[in-house]
Protein backbone atom coordinates (compact mmCIF):
# COMPACT_ATOMS: atom_id res chain seq x y z
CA UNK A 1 -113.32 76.96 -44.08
CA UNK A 2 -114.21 76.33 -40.10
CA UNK A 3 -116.40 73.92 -41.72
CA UNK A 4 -114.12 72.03 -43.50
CA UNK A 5 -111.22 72.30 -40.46
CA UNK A 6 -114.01 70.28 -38.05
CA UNK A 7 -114.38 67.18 -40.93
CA UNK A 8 -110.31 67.36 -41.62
CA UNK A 9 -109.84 66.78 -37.90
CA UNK A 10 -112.77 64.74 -37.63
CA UNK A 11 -111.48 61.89 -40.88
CA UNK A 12 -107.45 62.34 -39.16
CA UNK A 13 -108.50 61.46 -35.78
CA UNK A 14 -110.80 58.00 -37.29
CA UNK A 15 -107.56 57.17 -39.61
CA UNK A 16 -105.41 57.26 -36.62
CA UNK A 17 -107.74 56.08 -34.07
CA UNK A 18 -108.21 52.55 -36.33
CA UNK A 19 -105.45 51.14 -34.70
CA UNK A 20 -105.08 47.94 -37.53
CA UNK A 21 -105.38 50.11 -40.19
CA UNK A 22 -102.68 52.74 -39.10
CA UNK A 23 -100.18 50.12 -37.94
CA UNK A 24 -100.72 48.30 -41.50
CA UNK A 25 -100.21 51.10 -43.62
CA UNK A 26 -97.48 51.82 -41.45
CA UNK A 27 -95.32 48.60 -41.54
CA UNK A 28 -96.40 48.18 -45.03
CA UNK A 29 -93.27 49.78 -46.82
CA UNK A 30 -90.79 47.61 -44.29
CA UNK A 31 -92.29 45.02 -45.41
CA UNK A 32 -92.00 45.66 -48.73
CA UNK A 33 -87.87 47.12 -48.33
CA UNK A 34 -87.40 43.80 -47.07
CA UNK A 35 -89.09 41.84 -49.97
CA UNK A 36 -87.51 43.67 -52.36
CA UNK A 37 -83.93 43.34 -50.94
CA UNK A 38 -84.77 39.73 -50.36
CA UNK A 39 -86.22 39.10 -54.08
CA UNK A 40 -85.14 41.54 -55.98
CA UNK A 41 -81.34 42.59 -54.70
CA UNK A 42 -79.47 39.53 -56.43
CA UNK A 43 -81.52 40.20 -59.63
CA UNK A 44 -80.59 43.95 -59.77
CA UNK A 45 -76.92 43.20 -58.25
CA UNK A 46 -76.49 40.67 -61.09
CA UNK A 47 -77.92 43.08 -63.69
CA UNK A 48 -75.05 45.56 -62.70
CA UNK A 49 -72.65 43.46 -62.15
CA UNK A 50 -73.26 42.43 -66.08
CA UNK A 51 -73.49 46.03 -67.48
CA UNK A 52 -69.81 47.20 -65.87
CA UNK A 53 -68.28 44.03 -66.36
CA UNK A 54 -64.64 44.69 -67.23
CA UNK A 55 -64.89 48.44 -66.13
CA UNK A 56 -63.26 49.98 -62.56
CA UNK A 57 -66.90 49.71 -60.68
CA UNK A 58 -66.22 48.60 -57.30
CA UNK A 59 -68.34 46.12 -55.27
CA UNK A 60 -69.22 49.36 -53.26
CA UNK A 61 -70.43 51.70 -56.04
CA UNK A 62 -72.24 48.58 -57.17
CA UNK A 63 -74.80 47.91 -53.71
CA UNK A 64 -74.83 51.36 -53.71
CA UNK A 65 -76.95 51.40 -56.84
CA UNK A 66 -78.55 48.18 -56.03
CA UNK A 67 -80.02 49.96 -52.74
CA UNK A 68 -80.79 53.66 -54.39
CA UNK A 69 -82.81 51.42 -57.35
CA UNK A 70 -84.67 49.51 -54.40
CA UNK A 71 -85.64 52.74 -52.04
CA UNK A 72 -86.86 54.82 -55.42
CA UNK A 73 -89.31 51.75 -56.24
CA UNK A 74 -90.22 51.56 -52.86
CA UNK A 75 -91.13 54.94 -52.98
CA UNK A 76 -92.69 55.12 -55.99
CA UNK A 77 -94.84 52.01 -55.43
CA UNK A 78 -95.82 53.21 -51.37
CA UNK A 79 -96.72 56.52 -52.13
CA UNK A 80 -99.69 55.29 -54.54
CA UNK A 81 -101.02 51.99 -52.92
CA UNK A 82 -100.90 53.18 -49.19
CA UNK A 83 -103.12 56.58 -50.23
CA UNK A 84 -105.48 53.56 -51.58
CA UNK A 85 -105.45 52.50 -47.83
CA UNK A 86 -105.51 55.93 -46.26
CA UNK A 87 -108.67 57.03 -48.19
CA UNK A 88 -111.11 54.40 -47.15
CA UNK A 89 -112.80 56.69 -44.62
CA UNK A 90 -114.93 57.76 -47.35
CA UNK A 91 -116.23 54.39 -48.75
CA UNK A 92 -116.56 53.34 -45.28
CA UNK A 93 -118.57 56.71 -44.63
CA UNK A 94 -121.25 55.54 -47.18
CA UNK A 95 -121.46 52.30 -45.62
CA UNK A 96 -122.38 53.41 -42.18
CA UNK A 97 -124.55 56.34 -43.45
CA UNK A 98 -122.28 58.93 -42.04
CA UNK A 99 -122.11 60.37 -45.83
CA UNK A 100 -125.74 60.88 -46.51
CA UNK A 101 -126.14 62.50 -43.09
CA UNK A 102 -123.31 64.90 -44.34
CA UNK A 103 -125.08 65.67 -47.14
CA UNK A 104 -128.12 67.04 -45.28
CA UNK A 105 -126.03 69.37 -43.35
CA UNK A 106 -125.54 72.91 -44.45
CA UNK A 107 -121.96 71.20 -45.71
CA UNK A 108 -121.52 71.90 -49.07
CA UNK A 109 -119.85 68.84 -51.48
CA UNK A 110 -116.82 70.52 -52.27
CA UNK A 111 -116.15 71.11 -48.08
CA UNK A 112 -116.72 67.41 -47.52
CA UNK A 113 -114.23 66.79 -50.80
CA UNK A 114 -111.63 69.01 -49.80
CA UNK A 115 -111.92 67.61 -46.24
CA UNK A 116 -111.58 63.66 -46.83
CA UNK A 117 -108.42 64.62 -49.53
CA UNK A 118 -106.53 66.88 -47.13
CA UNK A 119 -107.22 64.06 -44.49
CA UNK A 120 -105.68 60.85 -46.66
CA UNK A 121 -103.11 63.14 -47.85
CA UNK A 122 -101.97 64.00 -44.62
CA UNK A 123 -102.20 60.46 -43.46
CA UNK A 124 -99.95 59.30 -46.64
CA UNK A 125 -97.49 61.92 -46.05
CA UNK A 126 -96.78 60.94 -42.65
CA UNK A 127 -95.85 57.11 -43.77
CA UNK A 128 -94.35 58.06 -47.25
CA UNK A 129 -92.17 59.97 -45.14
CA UNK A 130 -91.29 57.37 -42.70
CA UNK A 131 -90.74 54.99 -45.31
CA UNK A 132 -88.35 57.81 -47.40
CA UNK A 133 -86.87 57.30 -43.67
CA UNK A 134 -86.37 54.03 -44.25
CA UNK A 135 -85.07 53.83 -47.04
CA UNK A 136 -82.21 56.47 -46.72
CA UNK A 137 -81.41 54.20 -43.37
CA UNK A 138 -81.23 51.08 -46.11
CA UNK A 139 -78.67 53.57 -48.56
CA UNK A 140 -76.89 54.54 -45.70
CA UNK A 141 -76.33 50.80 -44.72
CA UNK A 142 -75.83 49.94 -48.66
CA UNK A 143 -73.81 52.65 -50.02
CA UNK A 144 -74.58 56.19 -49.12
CA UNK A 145 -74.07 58.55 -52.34
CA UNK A 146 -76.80 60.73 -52.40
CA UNK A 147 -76.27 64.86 -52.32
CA UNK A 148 -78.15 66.98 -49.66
CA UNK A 149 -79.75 68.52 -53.08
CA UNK A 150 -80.47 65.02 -54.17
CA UNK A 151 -82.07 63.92 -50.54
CA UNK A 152 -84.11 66.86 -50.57
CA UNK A 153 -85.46 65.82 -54.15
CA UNK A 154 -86.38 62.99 -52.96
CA UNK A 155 -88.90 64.14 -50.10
CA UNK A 156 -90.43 66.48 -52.97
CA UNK A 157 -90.63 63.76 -54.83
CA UNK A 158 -92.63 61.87 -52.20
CA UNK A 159 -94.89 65.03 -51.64
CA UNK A 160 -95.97 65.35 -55.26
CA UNK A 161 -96.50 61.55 -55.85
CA UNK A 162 -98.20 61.18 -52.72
CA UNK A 163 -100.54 64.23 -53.73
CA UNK A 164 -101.36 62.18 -57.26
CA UNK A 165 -101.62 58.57 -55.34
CA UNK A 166 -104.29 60.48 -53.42
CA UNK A 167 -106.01 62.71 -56.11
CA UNK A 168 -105.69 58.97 -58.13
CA UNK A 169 -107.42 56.83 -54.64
CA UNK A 170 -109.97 59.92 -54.35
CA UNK A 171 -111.61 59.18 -57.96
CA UNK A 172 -111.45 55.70 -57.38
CA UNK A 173 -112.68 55.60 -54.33
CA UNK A 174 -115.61 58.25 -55.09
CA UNK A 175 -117.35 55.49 -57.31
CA UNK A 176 -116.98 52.63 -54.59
CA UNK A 177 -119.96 51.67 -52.25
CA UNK A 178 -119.13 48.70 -50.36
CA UNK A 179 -116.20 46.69 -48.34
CA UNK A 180 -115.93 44.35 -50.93
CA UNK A 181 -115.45 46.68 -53.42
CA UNK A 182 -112.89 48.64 -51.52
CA UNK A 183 -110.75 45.17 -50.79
CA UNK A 184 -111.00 44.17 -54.88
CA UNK A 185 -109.87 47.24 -55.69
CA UNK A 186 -106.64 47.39 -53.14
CA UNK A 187 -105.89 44.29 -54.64
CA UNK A 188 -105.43 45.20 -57.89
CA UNK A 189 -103.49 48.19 -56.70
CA UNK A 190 -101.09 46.76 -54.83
CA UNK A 191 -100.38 44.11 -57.42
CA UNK A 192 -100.50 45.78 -60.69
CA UNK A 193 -99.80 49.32 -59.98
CA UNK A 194 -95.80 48.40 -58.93
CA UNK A 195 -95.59 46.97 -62.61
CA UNK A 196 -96.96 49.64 -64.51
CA UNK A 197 -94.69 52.79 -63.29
CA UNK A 198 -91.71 51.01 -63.70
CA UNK A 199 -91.22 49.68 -59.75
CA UNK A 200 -90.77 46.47 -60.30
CA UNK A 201 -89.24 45.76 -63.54
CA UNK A 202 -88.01 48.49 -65.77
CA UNK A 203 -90.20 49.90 -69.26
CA UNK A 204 -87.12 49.25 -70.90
CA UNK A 205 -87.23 45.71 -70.24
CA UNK A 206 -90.44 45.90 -71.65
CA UNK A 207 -91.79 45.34 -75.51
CA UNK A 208 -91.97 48.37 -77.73
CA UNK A 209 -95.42 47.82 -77.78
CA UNK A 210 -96.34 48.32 -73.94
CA UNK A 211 -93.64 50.66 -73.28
CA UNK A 212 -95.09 53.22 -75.73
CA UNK A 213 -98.33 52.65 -73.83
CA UNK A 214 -96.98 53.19 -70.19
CA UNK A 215 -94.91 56.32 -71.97
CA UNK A 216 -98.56 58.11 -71.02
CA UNK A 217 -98.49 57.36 -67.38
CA UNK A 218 -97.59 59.30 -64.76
CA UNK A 219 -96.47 56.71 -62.97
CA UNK A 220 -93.55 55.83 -64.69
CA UNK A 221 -92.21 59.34 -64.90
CA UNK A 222 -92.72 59.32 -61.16
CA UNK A 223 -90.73 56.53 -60.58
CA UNK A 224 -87.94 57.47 -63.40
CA UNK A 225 -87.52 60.80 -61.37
CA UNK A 226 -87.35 59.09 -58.54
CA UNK A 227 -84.57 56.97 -59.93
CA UNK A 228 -82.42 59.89 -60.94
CA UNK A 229 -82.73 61.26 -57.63
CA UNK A 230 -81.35 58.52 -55.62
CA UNK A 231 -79.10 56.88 -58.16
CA UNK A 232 -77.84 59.99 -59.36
CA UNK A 233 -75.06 59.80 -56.54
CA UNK A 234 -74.10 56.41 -57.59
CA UNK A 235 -73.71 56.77 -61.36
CA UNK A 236 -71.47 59.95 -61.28
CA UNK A 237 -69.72 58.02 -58.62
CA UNK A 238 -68.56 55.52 -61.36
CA UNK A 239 -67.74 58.16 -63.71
CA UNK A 240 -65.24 59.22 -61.20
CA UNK A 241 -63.69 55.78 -60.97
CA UNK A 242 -63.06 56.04 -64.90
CA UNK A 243 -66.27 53.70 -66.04
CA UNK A 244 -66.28 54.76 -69.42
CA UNK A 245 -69.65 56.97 -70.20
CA UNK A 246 -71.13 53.80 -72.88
CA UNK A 247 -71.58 51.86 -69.80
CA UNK A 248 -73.02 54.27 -67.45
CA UNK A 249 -75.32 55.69 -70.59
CA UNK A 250 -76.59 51.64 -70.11
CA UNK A 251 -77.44 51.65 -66.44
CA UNK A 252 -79.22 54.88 -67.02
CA UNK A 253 -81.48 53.33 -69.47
CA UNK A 254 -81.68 50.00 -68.18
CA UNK A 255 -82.85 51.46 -64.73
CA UNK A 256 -85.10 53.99 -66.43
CA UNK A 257 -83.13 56.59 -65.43
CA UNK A 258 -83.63 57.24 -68.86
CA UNK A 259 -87.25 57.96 -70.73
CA UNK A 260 -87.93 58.09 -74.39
CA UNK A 261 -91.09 59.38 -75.35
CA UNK A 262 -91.77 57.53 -78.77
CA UNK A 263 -87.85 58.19 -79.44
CA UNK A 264 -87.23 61.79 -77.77
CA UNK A 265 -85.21 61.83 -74.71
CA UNK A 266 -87.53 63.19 -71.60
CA UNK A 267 -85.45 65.61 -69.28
CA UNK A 268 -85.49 65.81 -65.47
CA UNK A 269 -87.72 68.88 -66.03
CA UNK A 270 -90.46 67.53 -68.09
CA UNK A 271 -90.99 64.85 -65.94
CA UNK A 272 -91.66 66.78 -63.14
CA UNK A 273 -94.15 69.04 -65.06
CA UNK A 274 -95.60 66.26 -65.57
CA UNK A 275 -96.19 64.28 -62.02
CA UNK A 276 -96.90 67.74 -60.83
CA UNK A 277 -99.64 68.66 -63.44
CA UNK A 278 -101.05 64.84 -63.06
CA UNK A 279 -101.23 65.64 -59.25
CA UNK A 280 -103.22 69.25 -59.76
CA UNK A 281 -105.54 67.56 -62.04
CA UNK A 282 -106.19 64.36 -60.37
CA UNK A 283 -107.09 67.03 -57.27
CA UNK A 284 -109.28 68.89 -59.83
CA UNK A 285 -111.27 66.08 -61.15
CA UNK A 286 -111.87 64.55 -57.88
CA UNK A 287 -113.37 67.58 -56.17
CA UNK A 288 -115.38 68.71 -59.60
CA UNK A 289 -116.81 65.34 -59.51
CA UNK A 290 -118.24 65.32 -56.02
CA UNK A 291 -119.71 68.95 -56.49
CA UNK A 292 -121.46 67.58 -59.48
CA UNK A 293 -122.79 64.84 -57.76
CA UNK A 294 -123.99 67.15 -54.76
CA UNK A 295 -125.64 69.11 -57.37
CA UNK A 296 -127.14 65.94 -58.97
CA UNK A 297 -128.56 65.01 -55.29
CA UNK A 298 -130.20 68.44 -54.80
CA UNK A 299 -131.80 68.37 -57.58
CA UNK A 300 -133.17 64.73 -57.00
């Protein structure tokens, strides 16, 4: 355990210490709250505005949902691609050598495992959280409807999917060898991964097809929970105006507040099982695959 203290401080203090790479990671999710307001706002305000026409939704309730459905893919898109970031310490430890040396050390492989997870876990956290931050400034500027019980969902929420965004980076990452590999496969990340849980554009705007497909990732429950969490608020809001439940039963299913699993309704619950047991075993497989690989290099 001492063992694996030293190379947790040792993989927080080079995250930090890279200056570019903190500050990136950092300003990363403002940067994307602003594209998504900028891009995205008009195109979910519109979509609203459309599903409660003739019904008593006021302007207010309305941006209100527009910024809850902006922060929760925000989060659900940050907490994934910026653990891609915040693990590079251990592709860039093969590069310089500083991985085989470890392995020659009385270090054993799932010390060094355990210690470069905890380390890009704790780095995600840190700007998950600041961009959770963020993004209940943006609500509060939008339309504030969230609970204290809902808020505090949402930071859970953020610490489970930023444990499975780095169990998920860990695996990846285990396989990768070189800078270029590390940049192609942050690319695809942070372009693909935003459309495939839902972030971007709904799985019920989706064909049948490819939102069976996506019903097995994690992702999109991760981002559906996230939606119920921060829209929640919002939606009982215009129940309380009188919007009659057929149109609020819509926004929950055009926002994927809503998840069918080939035709049965997923609840709150289930979905959390589920981002929670993804986490544990993404955790699982990524230290069981670097003390079979020690093993492997012993016996070579």
């Amino acid at each position: 355990m001492k063992k694996t203290l030293i190379l947790l401080k040792r993989n927080i203090k080079l995250f930090f210490k890279d200056k570019a790479l903190f500050f990136t990671s950092l300003i990363t999710p403002l940067i994307l709250l602003v594209l998504y307001s900028t891009f995205l706002g008009n195109v979910y305000r519109d979509s609203f505005v459309a599903m409660l026409e003739g019904t008593p939704a006021t302007d207010a309730v309305i941006d209100g949902l527009v910024g809850a459905q902006l922060v929760s893919s925000l989060l659900a898109v940050s907490c994934v691609t910026v653990a891609f970031c915040s693990n590079m310490l251990m592709v860039q430890d093969k590069i310089s050598g500083a991985y085989s040396d470890f392995r020659i050390t009385p270090v054993r492989p799932w010390e060094l495992a355990v210690s470069y997870f905890a380390a890009s876990a704790f780095s995600t956290l840190i700007i998950a959280l600041f961009a959770a931050g963020l993004g209940f400034i943006y609500m509060g500027v939008t339309g504030w409807y969230l609970s204290v019980a809902d808020a505090l969902l949402i930071v859970l929420d953020v610490f489970i999917l930023t444990v499975f965004g780095t169990g998920l980076s860990s695996i990846v990452n285990s396989f990768l060898t070189s800078q270029g590999q590390i940049s192609a496969v942050g690319s695809i990340v942070s372009s693909c991964y935003g459309f495939i849980c839902g972030a971007y554009m709904p799985i019920s705007q989706f064909s049948e097809g490819l939102a069976d497909v996506l019903s097995f990732s994690p992702g999109t429950y991760a981002t559906s929970i996230l939606r119920n969490h921060a829209m929640r608020g919002a939606v009982e809001e215009l129940g309380a105006l009188g919007v009659p439940e057929f149109n609020t039963d819509i926004v929950r299913e055009a926002t994927d507040m809503s998840i069918d699993f080939f035709g049965t309704n997923v609840p709150e619950w289930a979905m959390l099982v589920v981002i929670s047991a993804s986490a544990a075993v993404s955790c699982a497989v990524y230290i069981l695959i670097c003390v079979l690989r020690g093993k492997k290099n012993r016996r070579a």
